[in-house]
C-alpha atoms as a PDB file:
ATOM      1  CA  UNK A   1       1.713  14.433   0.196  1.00  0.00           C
ATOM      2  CA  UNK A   2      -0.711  16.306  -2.084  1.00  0.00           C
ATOM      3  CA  UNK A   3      -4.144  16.586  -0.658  1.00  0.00           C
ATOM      4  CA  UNK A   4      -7.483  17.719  -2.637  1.00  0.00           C
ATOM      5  CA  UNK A   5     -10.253  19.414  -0.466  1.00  0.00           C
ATOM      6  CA  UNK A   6     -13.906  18.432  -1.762  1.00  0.00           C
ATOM      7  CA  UNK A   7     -16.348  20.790   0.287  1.00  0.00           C
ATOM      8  CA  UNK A   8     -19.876  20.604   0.259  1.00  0.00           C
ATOM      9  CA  UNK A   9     -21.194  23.180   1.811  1.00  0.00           C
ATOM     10  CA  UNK A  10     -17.960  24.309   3.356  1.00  0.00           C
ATOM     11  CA  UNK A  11     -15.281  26.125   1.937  1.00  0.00           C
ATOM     12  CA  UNK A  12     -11.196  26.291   3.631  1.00  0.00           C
ATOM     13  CA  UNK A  13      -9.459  29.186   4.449  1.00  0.00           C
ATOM     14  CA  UNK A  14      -5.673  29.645   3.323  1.00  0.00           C
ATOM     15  CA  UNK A  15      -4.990  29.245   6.841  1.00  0.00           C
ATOM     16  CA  UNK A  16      -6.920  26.075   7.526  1.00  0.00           C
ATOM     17  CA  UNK A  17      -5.894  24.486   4.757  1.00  0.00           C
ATOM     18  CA  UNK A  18      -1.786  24.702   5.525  1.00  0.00           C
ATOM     19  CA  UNK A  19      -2.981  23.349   9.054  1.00  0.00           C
ATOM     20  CA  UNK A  20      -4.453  20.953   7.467  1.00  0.00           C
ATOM     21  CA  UNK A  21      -1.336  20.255   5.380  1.00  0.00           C
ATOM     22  CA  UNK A  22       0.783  19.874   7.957  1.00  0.00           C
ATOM     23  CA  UNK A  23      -1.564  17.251   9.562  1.00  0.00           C
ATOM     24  CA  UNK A  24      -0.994  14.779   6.408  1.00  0.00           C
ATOM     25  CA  UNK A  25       2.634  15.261   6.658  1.00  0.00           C
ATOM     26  CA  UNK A  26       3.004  12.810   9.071  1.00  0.00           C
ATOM     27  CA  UNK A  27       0.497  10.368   6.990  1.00  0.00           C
ATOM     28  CA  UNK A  28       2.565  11.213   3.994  1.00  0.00           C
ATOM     29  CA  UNK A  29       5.858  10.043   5.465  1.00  0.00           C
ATOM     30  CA  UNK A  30       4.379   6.680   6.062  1.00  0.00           C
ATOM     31  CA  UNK A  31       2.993   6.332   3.121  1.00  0.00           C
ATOM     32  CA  UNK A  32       6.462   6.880   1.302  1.00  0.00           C
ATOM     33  CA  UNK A  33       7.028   3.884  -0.953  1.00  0.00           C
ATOM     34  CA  UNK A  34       9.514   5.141  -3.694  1.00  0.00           C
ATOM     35  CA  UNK A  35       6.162   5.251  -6.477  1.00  0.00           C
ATOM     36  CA  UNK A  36       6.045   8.812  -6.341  1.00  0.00           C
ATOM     37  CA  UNK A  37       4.293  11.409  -3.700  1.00  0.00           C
ATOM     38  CA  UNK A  38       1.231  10.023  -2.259  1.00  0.00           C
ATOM     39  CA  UNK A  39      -2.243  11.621  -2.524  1.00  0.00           C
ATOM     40  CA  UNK A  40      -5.158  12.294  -0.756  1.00  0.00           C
ATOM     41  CA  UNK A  41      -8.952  13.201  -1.708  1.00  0.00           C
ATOM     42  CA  UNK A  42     -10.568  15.093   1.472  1.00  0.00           C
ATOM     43  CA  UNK A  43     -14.005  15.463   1.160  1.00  0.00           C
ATOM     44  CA  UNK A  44     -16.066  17.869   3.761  1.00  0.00           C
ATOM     45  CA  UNK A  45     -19.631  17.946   4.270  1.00  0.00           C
ATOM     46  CA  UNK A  46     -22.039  19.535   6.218  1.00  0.00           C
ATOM     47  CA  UNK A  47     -25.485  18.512   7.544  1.00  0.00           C
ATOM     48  CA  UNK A  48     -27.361  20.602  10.259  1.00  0.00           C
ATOM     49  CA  UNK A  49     -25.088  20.661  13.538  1.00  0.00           C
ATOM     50  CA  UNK A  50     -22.673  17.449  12.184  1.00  0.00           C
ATOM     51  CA  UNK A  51     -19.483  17.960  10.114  1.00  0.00           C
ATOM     52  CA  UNK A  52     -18.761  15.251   8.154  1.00  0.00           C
ATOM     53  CA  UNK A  53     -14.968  14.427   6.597  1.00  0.00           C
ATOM     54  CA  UNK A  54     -13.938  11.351   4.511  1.00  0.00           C
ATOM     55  CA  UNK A  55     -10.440  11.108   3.450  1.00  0.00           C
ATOM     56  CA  UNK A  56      -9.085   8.762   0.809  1.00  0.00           C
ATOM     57  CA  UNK A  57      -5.658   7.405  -0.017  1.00  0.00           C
ATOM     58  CA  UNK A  58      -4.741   4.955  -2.547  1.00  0.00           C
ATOM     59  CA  UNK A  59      -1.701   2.955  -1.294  1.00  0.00           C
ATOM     60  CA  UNK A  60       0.150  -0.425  -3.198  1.00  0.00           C
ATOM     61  CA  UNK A  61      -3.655  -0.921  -4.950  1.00  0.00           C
ATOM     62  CA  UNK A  62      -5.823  -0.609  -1.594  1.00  0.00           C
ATOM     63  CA  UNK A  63      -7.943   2.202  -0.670  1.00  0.00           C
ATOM     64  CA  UNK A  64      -7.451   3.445   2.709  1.00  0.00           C
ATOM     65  CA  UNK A  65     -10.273   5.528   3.970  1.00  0.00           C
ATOM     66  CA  UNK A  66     -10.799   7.584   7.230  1.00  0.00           C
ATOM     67  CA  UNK A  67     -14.149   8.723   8.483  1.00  0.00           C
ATOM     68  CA  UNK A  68     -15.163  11.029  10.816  1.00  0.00           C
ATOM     69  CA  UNK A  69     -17.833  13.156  12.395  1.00  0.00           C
ATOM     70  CA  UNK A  70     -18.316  15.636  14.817  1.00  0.00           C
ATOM     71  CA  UNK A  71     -19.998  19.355  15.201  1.00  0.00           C
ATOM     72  CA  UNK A  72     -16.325  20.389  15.134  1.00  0.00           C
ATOM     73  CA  UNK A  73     -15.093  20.565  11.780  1.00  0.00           C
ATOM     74  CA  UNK A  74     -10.960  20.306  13.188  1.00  0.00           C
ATOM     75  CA  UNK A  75     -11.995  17.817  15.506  1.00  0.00           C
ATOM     76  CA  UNK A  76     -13.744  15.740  13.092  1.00  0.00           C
ATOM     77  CA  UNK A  77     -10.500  15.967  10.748  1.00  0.00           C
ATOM     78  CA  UNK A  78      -8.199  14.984  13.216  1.00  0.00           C
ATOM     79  CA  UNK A  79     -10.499  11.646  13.960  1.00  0.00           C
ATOM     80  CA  UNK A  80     -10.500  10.921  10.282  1.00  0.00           C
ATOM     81  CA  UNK A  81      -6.705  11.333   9.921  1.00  0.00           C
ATOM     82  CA  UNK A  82      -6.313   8.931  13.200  1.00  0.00           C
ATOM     83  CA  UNK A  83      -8.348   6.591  11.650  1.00  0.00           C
ATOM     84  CA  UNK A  84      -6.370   6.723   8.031  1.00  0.00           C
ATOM     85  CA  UNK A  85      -3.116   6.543   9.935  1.00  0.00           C
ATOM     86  CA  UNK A  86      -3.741   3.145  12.100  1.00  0.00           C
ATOM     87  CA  UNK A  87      -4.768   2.082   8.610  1.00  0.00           C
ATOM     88  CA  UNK A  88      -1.784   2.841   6.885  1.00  0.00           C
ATOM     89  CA  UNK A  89       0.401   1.515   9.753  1.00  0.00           C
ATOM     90  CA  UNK A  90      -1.621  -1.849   9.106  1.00  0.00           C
ATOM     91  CA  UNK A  91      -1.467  -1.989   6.073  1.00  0.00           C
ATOM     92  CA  UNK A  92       2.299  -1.436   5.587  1.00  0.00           C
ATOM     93  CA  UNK A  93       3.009  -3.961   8.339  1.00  0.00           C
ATOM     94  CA  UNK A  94       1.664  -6.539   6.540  1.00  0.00           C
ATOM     95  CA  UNK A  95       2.712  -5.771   3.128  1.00  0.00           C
ATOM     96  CA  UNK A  96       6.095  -5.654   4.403  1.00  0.00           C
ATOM     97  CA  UNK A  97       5.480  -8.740   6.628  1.00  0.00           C
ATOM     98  CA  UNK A  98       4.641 -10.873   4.111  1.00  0.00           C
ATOM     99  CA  UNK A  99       6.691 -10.116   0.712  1.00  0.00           C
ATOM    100  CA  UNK A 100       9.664 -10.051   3.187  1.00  0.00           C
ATOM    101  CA  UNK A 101      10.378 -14.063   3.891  1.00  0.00           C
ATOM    102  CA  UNK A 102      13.595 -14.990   2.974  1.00  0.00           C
ATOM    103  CA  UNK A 103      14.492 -17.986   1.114  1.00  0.00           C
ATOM    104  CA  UNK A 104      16.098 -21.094   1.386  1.00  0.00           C
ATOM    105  CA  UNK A 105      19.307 -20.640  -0.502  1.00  0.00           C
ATOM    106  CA  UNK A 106      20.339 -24.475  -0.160  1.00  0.00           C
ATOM    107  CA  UNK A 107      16.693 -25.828  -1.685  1.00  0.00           C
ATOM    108  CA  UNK A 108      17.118 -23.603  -4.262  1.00  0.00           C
ATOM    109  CA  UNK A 109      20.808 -24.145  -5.509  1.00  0.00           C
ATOM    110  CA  UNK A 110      19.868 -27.970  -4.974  1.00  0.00           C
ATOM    111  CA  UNK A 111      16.802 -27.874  -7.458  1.00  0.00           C
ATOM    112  CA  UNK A 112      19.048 -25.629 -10.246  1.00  0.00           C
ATOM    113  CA  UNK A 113      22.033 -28.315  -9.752  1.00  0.00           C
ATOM    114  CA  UNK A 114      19.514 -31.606 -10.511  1.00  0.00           C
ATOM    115  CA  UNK A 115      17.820 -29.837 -13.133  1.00  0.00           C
ATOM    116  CA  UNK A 116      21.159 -29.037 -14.786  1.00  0.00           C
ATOM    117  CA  UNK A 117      22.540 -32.495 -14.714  1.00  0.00           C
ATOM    118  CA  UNK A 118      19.485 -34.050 -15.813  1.00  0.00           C
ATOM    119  CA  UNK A 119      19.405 -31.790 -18.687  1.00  0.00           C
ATOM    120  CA  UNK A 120      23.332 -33.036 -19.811  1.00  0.00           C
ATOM    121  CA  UNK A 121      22.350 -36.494 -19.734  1.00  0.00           C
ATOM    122  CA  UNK A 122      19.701 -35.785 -22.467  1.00  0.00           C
ATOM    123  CA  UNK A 123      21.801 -33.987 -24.941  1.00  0.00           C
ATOM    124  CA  UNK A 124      25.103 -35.823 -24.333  1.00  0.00           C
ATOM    125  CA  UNK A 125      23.334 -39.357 -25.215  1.00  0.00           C
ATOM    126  CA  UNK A 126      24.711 -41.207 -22.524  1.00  0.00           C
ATOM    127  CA  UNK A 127      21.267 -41.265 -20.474  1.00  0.00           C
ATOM    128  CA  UNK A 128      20.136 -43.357 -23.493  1.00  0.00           C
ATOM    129  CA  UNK A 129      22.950 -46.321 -24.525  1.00  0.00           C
ATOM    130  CA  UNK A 130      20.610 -48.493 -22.502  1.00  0.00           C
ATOM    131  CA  UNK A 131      17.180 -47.996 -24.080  1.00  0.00           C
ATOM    132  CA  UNK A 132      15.585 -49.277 -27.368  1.00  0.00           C
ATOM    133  CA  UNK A 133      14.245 -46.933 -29.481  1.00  0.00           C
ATOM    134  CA  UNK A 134      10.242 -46.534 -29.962  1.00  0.00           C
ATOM    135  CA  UNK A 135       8.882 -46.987 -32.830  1.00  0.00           C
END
């Protein structure tokens, strides 16, 4: 998953960032969809005692977003990635839930078979022999 940091007023270390990293890897696996590697935009902030992180992901055209706050800046992270991931894990379920249905094999090859031998009828002329012409 690539991630983007956004700091205002805070700035990663090398160190902090690869934790970090490793912390989306789990997000990134479940956001897998064959489209290409995922992405997220981190963005920290900090006002007086309160750190404040906002993570965004865009997955199958929805925005997932994680918030969260707290005088830890880790802590506050890991709230916002718990929050992004019970997102994701919705999300997917009912993307998959609902373009999964199967169908109904028999309605289908019914509907193809009448349109097929109402079409013959047409062209062959023998739907007509008892019909005057119009006109």
């Amino acid at each position: 998953m690539k991630v983007s940091y956004t700091g205002r007023q805070v700035d990663l270390s090398p160190a902090q960032s690869a934790k970090l990293t490793a912390e989306f890897e789990k997000i990134g696996k479940l956001l897998d969809n064959g489209r290409g590697e995922a992405g997220a935009h981190v963005v920290l902030s900090h006002e007086r005692h309160l750190n404040n992180v906002e993570i965004t992901v865009p997955y199958h055209d929805h925005e997932l977003v994680g918030e969260g706050s707290d005088t830890d800046l880790f802590s506050a992270i890991h709230a916002a990635v718990g929050k992004l991931e019970k997102q994701a894990l919705r999300v997917r379920e009912k993307w998959r839930d609902s373009k999964r249905v199967p169908r109904k094999e028999t309605d289908a090859a019914v509907a193809r078979e009448d349109e097929t031998s109402e079409g013959r009828e047409g062209r062959d002329g023998e739907g007509e022999a008892g019909k005057t012409p119009i006109g």
